[in-house]
Protein backbone atom coordinates (compact mmCIF):
# COMPACT_ATOMS: atom_id res chain seq x y z
CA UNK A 1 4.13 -92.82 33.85
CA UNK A 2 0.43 -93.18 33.75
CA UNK A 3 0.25 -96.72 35.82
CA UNK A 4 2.79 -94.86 38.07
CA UNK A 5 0.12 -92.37 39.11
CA UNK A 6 -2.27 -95.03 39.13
CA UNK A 7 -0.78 -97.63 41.36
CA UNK A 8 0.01 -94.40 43.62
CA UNK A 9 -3.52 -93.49 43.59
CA UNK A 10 -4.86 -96.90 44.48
CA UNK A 11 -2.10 -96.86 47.49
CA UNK A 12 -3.21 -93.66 48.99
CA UNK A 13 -6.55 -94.76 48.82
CA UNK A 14 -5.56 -97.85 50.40
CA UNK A 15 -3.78 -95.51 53.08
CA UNK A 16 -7.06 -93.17 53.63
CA UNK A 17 -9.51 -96.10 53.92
CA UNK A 18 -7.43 -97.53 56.83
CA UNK A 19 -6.71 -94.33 58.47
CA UNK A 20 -10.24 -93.70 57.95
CA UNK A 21 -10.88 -97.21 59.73
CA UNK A 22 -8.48 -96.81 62.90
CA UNK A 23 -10.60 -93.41 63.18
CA UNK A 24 -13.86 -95.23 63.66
CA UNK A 25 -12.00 -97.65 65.78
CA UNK A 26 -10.90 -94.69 67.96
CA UNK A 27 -14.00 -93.12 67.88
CA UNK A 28 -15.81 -96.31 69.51
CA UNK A 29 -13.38 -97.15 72.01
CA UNK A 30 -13.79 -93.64 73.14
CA UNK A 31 -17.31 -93.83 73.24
CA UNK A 32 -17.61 -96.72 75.21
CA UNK A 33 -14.95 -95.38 77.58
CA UNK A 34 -17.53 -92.20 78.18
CA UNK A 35 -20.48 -94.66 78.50
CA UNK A 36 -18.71 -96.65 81.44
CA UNK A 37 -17.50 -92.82 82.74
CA UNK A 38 -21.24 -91.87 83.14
CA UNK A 39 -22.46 -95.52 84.43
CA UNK A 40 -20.15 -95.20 86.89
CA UNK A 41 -21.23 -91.76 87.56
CA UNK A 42 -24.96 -91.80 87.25
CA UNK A 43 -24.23 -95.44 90.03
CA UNK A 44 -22.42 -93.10 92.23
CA UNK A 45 -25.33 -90.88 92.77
CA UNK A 46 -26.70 -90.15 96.53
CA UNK A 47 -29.51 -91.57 97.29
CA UNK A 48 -29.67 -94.24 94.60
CA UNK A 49 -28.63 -97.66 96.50
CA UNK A 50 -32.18 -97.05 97.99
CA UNK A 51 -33.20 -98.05 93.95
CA UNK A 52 -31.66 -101.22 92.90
CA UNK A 53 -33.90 -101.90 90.17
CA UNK A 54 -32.76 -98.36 88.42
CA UNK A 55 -28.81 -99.48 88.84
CA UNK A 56 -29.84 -102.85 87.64
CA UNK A 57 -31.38 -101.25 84.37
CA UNK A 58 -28.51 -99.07 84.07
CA UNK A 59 -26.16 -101.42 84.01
CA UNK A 60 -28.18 -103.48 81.40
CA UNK A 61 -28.62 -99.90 79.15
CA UNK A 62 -24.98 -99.76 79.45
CA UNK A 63 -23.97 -102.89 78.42
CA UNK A 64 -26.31 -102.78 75.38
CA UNK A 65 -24.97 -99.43 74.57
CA UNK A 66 -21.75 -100.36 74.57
CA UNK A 67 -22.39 -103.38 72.36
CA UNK A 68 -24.07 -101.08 69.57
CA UNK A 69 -21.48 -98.64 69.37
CA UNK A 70 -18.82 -102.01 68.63
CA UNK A 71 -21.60 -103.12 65.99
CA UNK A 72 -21.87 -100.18 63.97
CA UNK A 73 -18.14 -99.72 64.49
CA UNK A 74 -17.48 -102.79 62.45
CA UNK A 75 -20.12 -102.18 60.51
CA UNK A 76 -18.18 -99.00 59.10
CA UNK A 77 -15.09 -100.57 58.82
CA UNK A 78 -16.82 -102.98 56.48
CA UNK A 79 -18.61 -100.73 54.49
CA UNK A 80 -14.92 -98.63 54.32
CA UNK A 81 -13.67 -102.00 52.76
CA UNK A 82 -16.42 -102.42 50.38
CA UNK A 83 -19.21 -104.31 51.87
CA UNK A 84 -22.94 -102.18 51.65
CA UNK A 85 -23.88 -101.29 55.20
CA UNK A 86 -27.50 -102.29 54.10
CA UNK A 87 -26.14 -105.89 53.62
CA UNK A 88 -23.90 -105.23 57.32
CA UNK A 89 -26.73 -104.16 59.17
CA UNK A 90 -29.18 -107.13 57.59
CA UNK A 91 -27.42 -109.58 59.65
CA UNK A 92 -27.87 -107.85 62.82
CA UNK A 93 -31.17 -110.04 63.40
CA UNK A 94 -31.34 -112.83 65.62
CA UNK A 95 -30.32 -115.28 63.31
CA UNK A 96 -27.15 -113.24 61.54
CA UNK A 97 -26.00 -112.68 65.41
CA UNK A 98 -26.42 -116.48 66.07
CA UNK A 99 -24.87 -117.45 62.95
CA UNK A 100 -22.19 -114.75 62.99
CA UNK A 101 -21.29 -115.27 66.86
CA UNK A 102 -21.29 -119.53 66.04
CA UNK A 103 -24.44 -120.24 67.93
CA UNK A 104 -27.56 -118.87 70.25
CA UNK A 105 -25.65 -118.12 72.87
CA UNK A 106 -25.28 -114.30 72.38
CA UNK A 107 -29.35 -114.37 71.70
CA UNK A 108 -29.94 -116.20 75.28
CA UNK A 109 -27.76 -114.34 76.94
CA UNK A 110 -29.24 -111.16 75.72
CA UNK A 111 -33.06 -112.47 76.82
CA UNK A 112 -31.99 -113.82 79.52
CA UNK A 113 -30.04 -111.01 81.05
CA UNK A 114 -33.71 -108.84 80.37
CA UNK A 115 -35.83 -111.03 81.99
CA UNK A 116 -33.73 -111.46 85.24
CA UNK A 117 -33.99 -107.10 85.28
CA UNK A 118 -37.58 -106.62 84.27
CA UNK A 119 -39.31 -110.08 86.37
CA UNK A 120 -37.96 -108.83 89.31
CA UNK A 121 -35.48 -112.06 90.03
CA UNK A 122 -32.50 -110.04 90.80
CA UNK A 123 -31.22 -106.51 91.09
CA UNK A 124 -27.69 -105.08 92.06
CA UNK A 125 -26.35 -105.26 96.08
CA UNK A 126 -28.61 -108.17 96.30
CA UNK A 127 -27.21 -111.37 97.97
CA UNK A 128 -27.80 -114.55 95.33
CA UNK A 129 -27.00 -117.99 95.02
CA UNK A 130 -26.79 -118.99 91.23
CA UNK A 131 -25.28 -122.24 89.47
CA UNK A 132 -23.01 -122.83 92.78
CA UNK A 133 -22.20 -119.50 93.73
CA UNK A 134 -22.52 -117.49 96.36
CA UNK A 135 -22.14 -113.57 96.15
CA UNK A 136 -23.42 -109.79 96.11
CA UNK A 137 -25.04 -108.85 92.12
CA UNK A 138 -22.58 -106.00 91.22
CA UNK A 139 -23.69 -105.73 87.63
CA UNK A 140 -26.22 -107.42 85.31
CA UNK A 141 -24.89 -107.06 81.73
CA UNK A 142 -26.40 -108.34 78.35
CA UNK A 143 -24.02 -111.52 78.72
CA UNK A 144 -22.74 -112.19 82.04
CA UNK A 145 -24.02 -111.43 85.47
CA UNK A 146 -20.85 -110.35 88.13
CA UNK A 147 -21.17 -111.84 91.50
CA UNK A 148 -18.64 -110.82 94.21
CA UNK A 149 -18.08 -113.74 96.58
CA UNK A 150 -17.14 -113.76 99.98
CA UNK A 151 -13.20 -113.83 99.01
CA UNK A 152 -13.84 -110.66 97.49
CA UNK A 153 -13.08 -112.40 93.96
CA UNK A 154 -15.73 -110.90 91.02
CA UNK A 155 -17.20 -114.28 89.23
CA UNK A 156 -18.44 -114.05 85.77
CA UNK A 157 -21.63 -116.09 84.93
CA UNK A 158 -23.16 -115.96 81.64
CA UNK A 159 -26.73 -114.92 81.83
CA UNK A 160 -27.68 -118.32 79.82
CA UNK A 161 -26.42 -120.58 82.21
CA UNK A 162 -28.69 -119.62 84.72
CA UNK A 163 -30.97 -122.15 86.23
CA UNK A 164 -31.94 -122.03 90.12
CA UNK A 165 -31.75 -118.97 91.91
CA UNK A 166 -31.76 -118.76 95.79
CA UNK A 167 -32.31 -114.74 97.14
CA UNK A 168 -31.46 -114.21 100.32
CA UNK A 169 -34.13 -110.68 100.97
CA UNK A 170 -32.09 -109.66 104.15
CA UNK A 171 -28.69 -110.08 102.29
CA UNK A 172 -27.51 -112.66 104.89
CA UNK A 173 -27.81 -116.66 106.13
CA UNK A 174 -29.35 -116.63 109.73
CA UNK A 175 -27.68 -118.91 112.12
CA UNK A 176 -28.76 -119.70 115.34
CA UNK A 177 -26.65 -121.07 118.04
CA UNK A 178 -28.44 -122.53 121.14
CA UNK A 179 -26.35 -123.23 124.51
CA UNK A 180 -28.43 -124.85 126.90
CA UNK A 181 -28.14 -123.77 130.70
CA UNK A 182 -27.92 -126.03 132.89
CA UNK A 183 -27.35 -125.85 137.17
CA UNK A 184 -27.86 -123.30 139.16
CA UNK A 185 -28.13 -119.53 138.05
CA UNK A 186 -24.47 -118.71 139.30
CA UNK A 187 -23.64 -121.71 136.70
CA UNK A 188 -25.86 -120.37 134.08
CA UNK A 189 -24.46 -116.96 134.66
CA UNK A 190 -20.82 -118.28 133.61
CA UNK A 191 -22.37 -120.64 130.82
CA UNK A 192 -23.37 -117.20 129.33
CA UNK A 193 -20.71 -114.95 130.21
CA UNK A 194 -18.30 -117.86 128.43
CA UNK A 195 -20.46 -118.25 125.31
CA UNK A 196 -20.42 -114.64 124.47
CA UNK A 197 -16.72 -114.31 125.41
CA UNK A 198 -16.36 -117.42 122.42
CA UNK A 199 -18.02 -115.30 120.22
CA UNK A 200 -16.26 -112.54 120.49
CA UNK A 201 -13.37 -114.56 120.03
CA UNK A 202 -15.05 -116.13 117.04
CA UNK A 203 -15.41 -112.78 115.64
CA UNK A 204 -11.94 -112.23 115.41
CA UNK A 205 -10.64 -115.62 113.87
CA UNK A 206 -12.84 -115.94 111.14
CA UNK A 207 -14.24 -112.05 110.01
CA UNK A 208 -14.70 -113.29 106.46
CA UNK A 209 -17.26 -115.54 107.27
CA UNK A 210 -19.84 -112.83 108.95
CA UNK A 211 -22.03 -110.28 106.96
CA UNK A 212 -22.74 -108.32 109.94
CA UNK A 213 -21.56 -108.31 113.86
CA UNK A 214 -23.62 -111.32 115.85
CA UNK A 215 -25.51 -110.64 118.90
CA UNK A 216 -27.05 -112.87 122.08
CA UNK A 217 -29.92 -112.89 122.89
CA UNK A 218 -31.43 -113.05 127.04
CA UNK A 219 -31.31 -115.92 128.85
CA UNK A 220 -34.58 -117.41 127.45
CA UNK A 221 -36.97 -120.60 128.93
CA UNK A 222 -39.48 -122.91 127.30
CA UNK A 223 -42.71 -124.20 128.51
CA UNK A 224 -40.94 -127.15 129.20
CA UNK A 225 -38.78 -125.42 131.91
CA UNK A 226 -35.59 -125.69 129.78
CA UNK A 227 -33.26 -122.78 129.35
CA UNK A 228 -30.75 -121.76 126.87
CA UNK A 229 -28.77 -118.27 125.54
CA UNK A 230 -29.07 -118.02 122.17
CA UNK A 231 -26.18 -116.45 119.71
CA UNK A 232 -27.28 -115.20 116.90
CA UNK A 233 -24.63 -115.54 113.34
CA UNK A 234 -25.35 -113.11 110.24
CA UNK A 235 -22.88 -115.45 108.08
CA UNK A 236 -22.39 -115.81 104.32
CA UNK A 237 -24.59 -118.69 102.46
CA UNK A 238 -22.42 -121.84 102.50
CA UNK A 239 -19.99 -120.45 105.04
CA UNK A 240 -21.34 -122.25 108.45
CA UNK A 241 -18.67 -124.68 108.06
CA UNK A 242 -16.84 -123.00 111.44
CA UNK A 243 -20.09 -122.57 113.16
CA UNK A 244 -20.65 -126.07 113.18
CA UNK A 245 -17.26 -127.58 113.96
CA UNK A 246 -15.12 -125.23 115.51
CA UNK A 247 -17.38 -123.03 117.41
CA UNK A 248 -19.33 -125.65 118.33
CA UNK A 249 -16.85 -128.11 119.54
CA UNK A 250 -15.67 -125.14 121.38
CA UNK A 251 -18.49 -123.87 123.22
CA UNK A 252 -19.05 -127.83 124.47
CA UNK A 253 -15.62 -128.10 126.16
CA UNK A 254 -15.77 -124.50 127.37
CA UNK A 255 -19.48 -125.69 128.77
CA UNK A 256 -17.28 -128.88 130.24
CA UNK A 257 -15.47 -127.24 132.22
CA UNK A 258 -17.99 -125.30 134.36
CA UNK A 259 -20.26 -128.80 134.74
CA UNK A 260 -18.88 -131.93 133.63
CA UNK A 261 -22.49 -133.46 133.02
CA UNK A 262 -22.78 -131.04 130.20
CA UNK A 263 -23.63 -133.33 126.80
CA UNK A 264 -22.77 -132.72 123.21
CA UNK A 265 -26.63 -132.47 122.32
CA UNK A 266 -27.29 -129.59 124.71
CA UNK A 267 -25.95 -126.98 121.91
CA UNK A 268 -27.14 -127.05 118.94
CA UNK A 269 -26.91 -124.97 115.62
CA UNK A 270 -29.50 -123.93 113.25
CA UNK A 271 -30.32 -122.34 110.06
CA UNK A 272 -33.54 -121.04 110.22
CA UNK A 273 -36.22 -117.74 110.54
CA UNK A 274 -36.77 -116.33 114.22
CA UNK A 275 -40.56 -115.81 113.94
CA UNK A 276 -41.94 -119.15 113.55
CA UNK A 277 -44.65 -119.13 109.96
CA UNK A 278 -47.94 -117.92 110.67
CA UNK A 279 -50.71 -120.45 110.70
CA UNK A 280 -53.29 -120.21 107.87
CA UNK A 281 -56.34 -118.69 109.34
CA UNK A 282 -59.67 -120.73 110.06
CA UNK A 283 -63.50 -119.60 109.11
CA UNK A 284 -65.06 -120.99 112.46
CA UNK A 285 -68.29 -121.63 112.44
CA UNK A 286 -70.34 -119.31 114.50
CA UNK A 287 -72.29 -120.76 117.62
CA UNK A 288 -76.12 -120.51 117.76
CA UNK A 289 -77.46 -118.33 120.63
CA UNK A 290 -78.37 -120.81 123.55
CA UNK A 291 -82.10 -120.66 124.33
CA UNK A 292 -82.99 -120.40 127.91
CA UNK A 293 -85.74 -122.58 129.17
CA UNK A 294 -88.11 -119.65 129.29
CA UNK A 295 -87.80 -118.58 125.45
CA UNK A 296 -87.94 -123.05 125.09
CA UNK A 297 -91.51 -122.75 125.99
CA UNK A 298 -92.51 -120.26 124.25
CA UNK A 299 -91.57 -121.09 121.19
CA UNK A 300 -93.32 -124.86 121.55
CA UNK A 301 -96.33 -122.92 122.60
């Protein structure tokens, strides 16, 4: 009778520690489902896209958060089974989380993910190129930076694979098509009409290649005496591919048919800064005052 109420004991015990367990588990996932409520909220806020260094931090405070609350989650549900939260939270330095997690990675991509916020290298809504891909920062985490590419498809990159990183400031590729104009001005009247009419059309066939609606420029002339239109492309990094072959090869025949002496050559397409880079500024040496013949003689006299 006496091992009957013993074994029941231990069983019930059994039972409370578990339900005791799934309670912290509960309590955690709940937790971290607030913490992503308010990110999201606290991101939502009017006003704040004009601050993507504070939605980069918050994203990072988040992430960390959430990690924490999973830590000392498990590190209850240990301590429920026995093992001394003392001895729990003991491993939580940087070599129990490399040893616990198999290797450094969690460590690297922990520094790694705080030194991209803090030295200014990237921040949220900007436009990046990192390890191959292209995309728009949505989120900087304490493992994985989240790129959305131009398909619209999120991409995952853990912070310590990051090498090379290419920021594009005005959150765009420039390209730059020039159409030379050749003939008369009635001809280079229809050689412009026809190359914005292409773009237009351009516009329309391939939308997922543009960042922002292109514009032409005036007809414009070089010292030389050449003139040319030029179209101006606000594309996606990596996406020229249809500016350079289809438009182009376009745009020549289209330029074919009004003169048949138009060449290949004569359009051209670029990737490249309007403004051309300021030249580095020169101390010149200042010029004596000349000396007329009258102050000459004096001063030999």
């Amino acid at each position: 009778m006496v091992i009957a109420w013993l074994d029941f004991l231990d069983q019930s015990s059994v039972l409370t520690r578990i339900v005791i367990i799934a309670g912290i588990a509960g309590l955690a996932h709940l937790g971290v489902y607030l913490l992503r409520k308010l990110s999201l909220y606290l991101l939502s806020q009017e006003g704040l896209d004009l601050y993507p260094k504070i939605r980069s931090v918050i994203g990072l405070v988040t992430s960390l958060l959430i990690f924490g609350l999973y830590f000392g989650a498990v590190g209850f549900g240990f301590n429920e089974m026995g093992v001394p939260l003392t001895a729990y939270f003991a491993s939580a330095t940087v070599i129990g989380l490399a040893v616990g997690f198999g290797s450094q990675g969690v460590v690297q991509d922990v520094v790694t993910g705080l030194t991209l916020v803090f030295s200014d290298l990237i921040d949220v809504d900007d436009m990046v190129e990192v390890g191959g891909q292209v995309g728009i920062v949505r989120s900087i985490g304490m493992r994985f930076v989240v790129l959305e590419n131009p398909m619209g498809a999120l991409v995952y990159i853990p912070n310590r694979s990051i090498g090379n990183v290419i920021n594009y400031p005005k959150g765009y590729l420039r390209c730059l098509v020039d159409v030379t104009l050749i003939g008369d001005a009635e001809t280079n009247a229809q050689m412009v009409e026809k190359s914005k009419n292409l773009m237009s059309n351009f516009v329309e066939q391939f939308p997922g290649v543009l960042v922002a609606a292109p514009s032409a420029e005036g007809v414009r002339e070089t010292t030389g005496g050449k003139r040319f239109v030029r179209l101006k492309f606000r594309i996606w990094p990596g996406r020229g591919g249809p500016l350079e072959t289809f438009f182009r090869q376009e745009l020549v025949k289209r330029m074919q048919h009004i003169d048949s002496q138009y060449q290949e050559w004569m359009v051209s397409v670029l990737y490249e800064t309007e403004k051309p880079i300021p030249k580095r500024r020169t101390h010149a040496k200042k010029a004596l005052p000349k000396r007329t013949p009258a102050e000459g003689n004096r001063s030999k006299s």
